[in-house]
Protein backbone atom coordinates (compact mmCIF):
# COMPACT_ATOMS: atom_id res chain seq x y z
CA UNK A 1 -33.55 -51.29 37.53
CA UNK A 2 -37.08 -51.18 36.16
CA UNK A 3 -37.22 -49.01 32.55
CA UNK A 4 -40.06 -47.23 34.17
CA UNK A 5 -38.30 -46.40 37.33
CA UNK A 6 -35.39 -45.14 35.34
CA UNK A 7 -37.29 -43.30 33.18
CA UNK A 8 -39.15 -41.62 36.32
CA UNK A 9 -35.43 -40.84 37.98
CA UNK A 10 -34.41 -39.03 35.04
CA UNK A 11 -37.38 -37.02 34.36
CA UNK A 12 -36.89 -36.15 37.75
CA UNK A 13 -33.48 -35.18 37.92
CA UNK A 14 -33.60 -31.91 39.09
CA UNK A 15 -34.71 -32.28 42.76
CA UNK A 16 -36.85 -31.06 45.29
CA UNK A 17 -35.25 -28.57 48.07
CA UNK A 18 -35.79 -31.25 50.02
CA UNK A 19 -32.29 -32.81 49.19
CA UNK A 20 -30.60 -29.88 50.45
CA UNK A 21 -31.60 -30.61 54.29
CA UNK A 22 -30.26 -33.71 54.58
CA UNK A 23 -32.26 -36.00 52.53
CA UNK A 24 -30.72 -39.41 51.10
CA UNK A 25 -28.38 -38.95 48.35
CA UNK A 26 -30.40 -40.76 45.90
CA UNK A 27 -33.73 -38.84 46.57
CA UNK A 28 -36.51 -39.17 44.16
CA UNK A 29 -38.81 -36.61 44.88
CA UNK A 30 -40.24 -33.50 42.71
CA UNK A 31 -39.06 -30.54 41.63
CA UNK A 32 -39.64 -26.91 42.00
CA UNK A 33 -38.29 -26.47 38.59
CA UNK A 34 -41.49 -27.01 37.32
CA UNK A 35 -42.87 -25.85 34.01
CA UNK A 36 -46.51 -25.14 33.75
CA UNK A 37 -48.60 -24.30 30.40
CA UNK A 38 -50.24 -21.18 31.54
CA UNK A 39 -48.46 -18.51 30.54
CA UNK A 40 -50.75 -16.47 33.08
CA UNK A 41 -49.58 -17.73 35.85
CA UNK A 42 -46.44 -15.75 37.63
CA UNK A 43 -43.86 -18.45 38.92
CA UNK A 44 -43.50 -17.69 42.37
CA UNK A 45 -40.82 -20.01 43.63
CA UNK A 46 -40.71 -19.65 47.36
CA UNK A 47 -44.31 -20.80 47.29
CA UNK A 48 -43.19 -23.55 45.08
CA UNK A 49 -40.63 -24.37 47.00
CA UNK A 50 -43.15 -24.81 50.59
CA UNK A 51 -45.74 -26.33 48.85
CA UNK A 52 -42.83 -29.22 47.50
CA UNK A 53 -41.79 -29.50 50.73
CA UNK A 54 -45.04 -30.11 52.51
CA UNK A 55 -45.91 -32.85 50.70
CA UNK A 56 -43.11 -34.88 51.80
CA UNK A 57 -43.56 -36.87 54.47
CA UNK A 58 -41.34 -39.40 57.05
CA UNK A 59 -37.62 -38.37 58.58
CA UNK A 60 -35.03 -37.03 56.40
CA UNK A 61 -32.55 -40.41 57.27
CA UNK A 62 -35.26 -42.95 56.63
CA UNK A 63 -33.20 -45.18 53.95
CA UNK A 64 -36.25 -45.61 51.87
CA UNK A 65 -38.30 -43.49 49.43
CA UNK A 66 -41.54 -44.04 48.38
CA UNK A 67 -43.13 -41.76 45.65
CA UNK A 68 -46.76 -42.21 45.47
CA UNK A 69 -48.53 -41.21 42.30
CA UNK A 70 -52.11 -40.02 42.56
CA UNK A 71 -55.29 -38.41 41.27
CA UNK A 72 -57.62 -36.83 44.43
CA UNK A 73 -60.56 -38.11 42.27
CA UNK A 74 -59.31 -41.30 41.05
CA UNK A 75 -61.83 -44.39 43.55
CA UNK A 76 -58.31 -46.74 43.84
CA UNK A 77 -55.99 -43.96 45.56
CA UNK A 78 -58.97 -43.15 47.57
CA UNK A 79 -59.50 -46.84 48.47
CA UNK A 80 -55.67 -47.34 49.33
CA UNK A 81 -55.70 -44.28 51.39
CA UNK A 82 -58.75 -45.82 53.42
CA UNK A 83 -57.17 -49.25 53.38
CA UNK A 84 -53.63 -49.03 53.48
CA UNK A 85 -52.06 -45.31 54.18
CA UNK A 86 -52.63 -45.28 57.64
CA UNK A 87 -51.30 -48.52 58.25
CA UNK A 88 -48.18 -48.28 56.26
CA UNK A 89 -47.42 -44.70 57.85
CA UNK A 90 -47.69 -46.19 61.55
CA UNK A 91 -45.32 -49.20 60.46
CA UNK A 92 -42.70 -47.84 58.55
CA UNK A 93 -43.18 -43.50 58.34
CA UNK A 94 -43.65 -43.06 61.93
CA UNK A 95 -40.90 -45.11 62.95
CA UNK A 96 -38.71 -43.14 60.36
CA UNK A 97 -38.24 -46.21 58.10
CA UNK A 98 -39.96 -44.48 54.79
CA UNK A 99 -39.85 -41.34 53.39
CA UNK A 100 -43.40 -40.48 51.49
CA UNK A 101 -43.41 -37.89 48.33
CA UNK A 102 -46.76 -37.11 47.09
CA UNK A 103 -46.88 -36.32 43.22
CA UNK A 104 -50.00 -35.37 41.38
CA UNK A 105 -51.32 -37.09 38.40
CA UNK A 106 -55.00 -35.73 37.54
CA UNK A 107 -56.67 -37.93 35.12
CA UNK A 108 -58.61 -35.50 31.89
CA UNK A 109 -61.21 -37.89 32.86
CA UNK A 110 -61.60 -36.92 36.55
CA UNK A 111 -63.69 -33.06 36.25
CA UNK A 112 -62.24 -32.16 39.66
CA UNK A 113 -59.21 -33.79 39.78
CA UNK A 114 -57.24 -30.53 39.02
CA UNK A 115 -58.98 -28.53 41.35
CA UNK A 116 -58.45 -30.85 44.56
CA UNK A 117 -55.11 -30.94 43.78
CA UNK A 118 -54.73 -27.43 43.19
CA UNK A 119 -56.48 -27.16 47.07
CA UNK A 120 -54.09 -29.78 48.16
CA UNK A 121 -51.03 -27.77 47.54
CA UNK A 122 -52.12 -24.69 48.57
CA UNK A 123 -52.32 -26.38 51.76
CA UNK A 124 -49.12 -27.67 51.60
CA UNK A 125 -47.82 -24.31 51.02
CA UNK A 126 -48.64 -23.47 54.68
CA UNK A 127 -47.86 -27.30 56.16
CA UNK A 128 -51.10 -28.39 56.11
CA UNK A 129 -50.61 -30.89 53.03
CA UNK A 130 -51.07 -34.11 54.92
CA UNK A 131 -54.50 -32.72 57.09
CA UNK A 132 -55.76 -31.51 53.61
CA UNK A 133 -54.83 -34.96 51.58
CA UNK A 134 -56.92 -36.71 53.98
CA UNK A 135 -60.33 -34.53 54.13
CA UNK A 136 -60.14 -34.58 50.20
CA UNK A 137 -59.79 -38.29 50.36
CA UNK A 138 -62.15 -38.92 52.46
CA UNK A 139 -65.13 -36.62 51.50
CA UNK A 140 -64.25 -37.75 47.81
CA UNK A 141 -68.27 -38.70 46.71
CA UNK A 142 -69.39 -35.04 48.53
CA UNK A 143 -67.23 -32.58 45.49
CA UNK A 144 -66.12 -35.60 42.32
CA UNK A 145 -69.86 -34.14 40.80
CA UNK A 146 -69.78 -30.45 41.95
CA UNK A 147 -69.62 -27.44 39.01
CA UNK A 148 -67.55 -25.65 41.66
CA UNK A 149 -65.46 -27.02 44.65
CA UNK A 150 -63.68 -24.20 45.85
CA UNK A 151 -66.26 -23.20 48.56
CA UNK A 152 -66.23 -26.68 50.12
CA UNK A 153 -62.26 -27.23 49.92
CA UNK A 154 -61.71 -23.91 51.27
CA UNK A 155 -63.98 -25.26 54.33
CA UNK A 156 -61.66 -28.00 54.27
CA UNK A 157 -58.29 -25.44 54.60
CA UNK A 158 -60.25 -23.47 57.48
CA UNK A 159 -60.21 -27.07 59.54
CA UNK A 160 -57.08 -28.23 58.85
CA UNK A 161 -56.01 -24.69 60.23
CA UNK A 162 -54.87 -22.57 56.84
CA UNK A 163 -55.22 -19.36 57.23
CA UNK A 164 -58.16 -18.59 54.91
CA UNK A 165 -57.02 -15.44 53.15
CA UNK A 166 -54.10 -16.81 51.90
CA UNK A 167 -55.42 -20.04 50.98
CA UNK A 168 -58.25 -18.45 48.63
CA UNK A 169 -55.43 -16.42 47.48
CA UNK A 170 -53.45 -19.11 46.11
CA UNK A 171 -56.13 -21.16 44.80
CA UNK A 172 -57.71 -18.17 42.96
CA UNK A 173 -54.35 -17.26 41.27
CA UNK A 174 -53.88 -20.89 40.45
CA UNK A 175 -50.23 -20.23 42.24
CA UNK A 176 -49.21 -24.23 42.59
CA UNK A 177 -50.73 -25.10 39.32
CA UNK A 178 -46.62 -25.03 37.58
CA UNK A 179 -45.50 -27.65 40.35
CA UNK A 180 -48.59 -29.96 39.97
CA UNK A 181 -48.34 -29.63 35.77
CA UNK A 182 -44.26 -30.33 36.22
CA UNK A 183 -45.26 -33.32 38.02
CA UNK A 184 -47.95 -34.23 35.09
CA UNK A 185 -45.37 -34.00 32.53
CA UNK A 186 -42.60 -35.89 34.21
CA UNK A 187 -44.86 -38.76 35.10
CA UNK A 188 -46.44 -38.73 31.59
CA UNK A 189 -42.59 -38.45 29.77
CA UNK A 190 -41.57 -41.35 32.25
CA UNK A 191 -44.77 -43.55 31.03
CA UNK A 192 -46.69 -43.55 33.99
CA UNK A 193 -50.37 -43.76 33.02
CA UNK A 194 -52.33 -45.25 36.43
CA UNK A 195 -53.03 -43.65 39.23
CA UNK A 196 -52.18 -45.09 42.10
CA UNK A 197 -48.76 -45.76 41.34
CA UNK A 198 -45.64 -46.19 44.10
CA UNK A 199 -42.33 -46.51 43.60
CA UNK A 200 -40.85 -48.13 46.27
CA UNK A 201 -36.94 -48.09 45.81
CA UNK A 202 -36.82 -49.48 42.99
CA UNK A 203 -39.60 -51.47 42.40
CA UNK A 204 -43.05 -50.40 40.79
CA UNK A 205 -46.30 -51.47 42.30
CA UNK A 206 -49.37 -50.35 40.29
CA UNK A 207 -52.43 -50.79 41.91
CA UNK A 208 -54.22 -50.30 45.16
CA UNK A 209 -52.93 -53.22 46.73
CA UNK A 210 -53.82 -54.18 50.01
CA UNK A 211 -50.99 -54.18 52.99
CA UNK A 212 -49.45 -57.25 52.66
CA UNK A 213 -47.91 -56.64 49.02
CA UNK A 214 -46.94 -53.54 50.07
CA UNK A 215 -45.11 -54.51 53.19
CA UNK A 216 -43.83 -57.44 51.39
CA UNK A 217 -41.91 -54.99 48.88
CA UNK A 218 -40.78 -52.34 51.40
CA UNK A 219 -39.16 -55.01 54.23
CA UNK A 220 -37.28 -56.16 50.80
CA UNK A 221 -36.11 -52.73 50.12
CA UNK A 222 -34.93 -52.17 53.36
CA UNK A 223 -33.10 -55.26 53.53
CA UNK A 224 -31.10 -54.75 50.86
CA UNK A 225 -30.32 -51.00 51.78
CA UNK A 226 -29.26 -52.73 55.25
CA UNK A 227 -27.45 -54.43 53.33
CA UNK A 228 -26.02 -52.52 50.92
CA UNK A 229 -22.38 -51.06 51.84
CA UNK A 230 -22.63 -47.54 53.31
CA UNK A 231 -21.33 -44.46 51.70
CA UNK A 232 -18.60 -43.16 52.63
């Protein structure tokens, strides 16, 4: 197993909720245990706890994980999520192959990074993480220069259907910011520096590569967990 993967496993040790409704045994997703900086915000962990939960993706049997890595702001995760996301959740989420965890990584260099991701979980909060991940994506050049984005995202939360009120609530009072800075200092303590990153099983790809790496990695995953001997 990769040091980096490893690394990433342990850091991540205590998992999501997710594991408790039948999720695969070795699930490595995030956790609600998170430990944010700001002393000012108040840990709420039933929020926590939704907004960890909505950004996991794909049936809880698929025999595969993949944790993507990202930064809202960063050009490459935009680029794979124009490129390759939708292609790779038709083939292998859809069909309950894959199971997709989303974990932030906002860049110091990226002005708005924190902010979209901030919007992003508050979404998630009320199920709306995967609607919300794709308008930030996609309008990515309309808020990257903005002084203030939380107009325009909250525009964003109204179309994905959020219910407004609570959604400026939680962005406000900076609710999800102790899951998204958990996430930030697990990835950092487990060396991961580049956004995107995906960890596929056990292998790392770093990059926005295009399809055909990425299919060429998870169909060799799968194999071998077809292959592997089954629990018992």
């Amino acid at each position: 197993m990769p040091l980096l993967r490893s690394a990433l496993l342990v850091a991540l040790a205590a998992t999501v909720a997710a594991c408790a409704d039948g999720a695969v045994d070795d699930a490595p997703a995030a956790t609600v245990a998170a430990t944010g900086r700001d002393s000012a915000v108040a840990y709420d962990t039933t929020l926590l706890r939704a907004a960890d939960l909505g950004r996991i993706k794909g049936d809880s049997t698929a025999p595969l994980w993949i944790i993507e890595v990202s930064d809202f702001q960063c050009p490459y995760c935009k680029r794979f999520h124009q490129e390759t996301w939708q292609a790779l959740e038709a083939r292998y989420v859809r069909p309950g192959k894959v199971r997709v965890a989303f974990l932030n990584l906002p860049l110091p260099s990226h002005r708005n990074a924190w902010p979209a991701a901030e919007a992003a979980m508050c979404a998630s909060v009320q199920g709306r993480f995967w609607a919300m991940h794709d308008s930030i994506f996609v309008s990515q050049e309309r808020w990257e220069g903005l002084a203030r984005t939380d107009t325009l995202f909250c525009r964003f939360a109204v179309a994905v259907g959020a219910d407004t009120a609570a959604f400026r609530t939680c962005t406000d009072s900076h609710a999800t910011r102790p899951l998204i800075q958990g996430d930030l200092d697990r990835l950092t303590s487990a060396g991961v520096q580049s956004t995107p990153t995906f960890f596929v099983g056990d292998s790392v790809i770093a990059g926005a590569y295009p399809l055909a790496d990425f299919v060429r990695v998870i169909d060799a995953q799968l194999a071998r967990k077809a292959a592997a001997p089954s629990k018992r």
